[in-house]
N, C-alpha and C. Protein backbone atom coordinates (compact mmCIF):
# COMPACT_ATOMS: atom_id res chain seq x y z
N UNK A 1 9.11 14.59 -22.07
CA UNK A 1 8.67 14.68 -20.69
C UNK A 1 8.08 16.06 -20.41
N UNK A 2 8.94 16.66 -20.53
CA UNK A 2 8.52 18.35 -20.79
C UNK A 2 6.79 18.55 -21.36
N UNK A 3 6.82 18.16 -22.71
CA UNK A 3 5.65 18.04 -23.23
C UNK A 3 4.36 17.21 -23.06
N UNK A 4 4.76 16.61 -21.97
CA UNK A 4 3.76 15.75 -21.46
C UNK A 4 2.83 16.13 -19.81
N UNK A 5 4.07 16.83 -19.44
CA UNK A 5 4.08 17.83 -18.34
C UNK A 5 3.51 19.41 -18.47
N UNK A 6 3.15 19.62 -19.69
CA UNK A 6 2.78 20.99 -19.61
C UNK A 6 1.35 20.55 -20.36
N UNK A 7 0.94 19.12 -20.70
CA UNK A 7 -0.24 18.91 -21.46
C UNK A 7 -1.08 19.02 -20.02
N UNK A 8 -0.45 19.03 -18.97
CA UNK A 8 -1.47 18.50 -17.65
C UNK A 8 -1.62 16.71 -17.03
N UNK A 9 -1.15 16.17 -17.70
CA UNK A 9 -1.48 14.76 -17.63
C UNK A 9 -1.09 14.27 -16.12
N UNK A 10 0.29 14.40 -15.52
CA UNK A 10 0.54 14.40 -14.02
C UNK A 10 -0.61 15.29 -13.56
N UNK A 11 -0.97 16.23 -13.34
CA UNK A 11 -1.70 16.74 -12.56
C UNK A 11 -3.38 16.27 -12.88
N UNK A 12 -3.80 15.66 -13.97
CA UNK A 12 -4.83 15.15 -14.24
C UNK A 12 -4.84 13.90 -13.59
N UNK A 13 -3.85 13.10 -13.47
CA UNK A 13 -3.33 11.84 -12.59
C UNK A 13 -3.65 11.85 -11.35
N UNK A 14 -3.45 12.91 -10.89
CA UNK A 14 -3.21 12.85 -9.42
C UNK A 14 -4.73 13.30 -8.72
N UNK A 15 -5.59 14.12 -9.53
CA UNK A 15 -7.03 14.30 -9.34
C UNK A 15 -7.62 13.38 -9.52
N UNK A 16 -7.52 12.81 -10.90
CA UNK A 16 -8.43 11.52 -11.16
C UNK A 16 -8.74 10.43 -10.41
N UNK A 17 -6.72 10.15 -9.95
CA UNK A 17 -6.39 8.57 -9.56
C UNK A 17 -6.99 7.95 -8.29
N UNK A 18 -7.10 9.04 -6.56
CA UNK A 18 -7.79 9.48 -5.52
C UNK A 18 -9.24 8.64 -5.65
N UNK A 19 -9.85 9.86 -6.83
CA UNK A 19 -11.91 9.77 -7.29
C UNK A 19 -12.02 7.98 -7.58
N UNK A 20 -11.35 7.21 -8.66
CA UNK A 20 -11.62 6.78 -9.28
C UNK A 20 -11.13 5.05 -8.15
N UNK A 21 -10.08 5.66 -7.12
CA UNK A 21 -9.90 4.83 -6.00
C UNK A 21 -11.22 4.49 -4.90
N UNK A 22 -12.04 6.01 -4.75
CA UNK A 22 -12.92 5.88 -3.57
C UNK A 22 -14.23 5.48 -4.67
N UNK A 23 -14.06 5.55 -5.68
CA UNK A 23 -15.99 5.19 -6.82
C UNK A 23 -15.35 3.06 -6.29
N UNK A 24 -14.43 3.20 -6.92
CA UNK A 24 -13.89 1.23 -6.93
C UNK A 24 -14.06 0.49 -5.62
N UNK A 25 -13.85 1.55 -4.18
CA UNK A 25 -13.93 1.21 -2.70
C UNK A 25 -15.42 0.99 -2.89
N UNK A 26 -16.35 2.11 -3.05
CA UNK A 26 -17.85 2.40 -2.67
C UNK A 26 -18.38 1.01 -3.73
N UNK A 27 -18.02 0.53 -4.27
CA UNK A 27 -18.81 -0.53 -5.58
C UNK A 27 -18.46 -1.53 -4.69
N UNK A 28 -17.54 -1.99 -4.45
CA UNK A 28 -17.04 -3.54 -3.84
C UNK A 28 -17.71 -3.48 -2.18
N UNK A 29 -17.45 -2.23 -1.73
CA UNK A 29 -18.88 -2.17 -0.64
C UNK A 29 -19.61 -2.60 -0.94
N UNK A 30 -20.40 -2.14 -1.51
CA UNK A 30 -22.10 -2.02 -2.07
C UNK A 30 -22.15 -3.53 -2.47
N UNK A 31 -21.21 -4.14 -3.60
CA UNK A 31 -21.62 -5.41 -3.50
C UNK A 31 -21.65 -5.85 -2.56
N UNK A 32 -20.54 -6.51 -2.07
CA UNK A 32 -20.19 -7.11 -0.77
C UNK A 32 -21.31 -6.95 0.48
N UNK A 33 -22.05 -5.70 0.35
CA UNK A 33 -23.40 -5.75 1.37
C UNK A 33 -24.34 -6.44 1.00
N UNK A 34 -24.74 -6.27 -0.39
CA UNK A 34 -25.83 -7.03 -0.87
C UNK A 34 -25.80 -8.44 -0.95
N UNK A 35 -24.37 -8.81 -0.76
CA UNK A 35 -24.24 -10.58 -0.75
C UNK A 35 -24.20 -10.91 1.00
N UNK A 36 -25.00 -9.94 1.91
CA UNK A 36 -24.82 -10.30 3.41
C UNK A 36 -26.47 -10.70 3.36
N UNK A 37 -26.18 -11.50 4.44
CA UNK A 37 -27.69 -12.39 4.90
C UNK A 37 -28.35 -11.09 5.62
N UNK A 38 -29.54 -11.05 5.96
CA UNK A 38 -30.24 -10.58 6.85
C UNK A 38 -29.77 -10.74 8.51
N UNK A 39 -28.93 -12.05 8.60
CA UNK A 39 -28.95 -12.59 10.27
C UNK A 39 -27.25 -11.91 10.16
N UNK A 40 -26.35 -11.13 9.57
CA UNK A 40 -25.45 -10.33 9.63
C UNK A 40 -25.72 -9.53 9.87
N UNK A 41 -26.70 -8.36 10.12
CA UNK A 41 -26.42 -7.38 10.73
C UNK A 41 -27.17 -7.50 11.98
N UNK A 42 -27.63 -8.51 12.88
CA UNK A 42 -27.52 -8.36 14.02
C UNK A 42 -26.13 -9.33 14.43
N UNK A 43 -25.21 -8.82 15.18
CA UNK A 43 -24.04 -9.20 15.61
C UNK A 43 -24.42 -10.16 17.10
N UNK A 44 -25.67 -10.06 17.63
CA UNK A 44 -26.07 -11.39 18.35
C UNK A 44 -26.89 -11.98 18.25
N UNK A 45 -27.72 -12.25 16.71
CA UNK A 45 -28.56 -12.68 16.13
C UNK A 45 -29.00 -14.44 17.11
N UNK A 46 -27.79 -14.90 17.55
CA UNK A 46 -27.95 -16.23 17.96
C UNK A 46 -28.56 -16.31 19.83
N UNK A 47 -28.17 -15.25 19.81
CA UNK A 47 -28.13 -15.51 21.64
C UNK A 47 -29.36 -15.63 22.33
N UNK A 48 -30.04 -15.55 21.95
CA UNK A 48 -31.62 -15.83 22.33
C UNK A 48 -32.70 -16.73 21.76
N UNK A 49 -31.92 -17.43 20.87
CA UNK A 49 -32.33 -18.42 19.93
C UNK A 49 -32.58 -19.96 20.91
N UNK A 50 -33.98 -20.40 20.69
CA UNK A 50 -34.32 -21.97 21.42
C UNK A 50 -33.29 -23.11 20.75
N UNK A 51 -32.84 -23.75 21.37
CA UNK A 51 -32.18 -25.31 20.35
C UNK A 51 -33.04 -25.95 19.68
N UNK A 52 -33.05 -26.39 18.95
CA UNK A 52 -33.52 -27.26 17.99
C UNK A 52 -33.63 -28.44 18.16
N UNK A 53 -34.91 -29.05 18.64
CA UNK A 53 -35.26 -30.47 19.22
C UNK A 53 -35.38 -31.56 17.78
């Protein structure tokens, strides 16, 4: 334990683990936007829309 503790590895853990949390957040964003329609980012895309005869 000792020797595993003075290699740095906890403290390499604890820098890495943070980065490698917010790169995995920003990707599943990024997909997840690119699989949105065009008529999602207006949030009242419908309200002015004629019915359909």
């Amino acid at each position: 334990m000792i020797t595993l503790h003075m290699g740095g590895i906890p403290e390499t853990a604890m820098v890495l683990g943070p980065v490698f949390l917010i790169i995995a957040f920003i990707r599943i964003a990024r997909r997840n936007e690119a699989n949105v329609s065009d008529d999602e980012d207006d949030w009242d895309a419908d309200l002015g829309d004629l019915p359909n005869k």
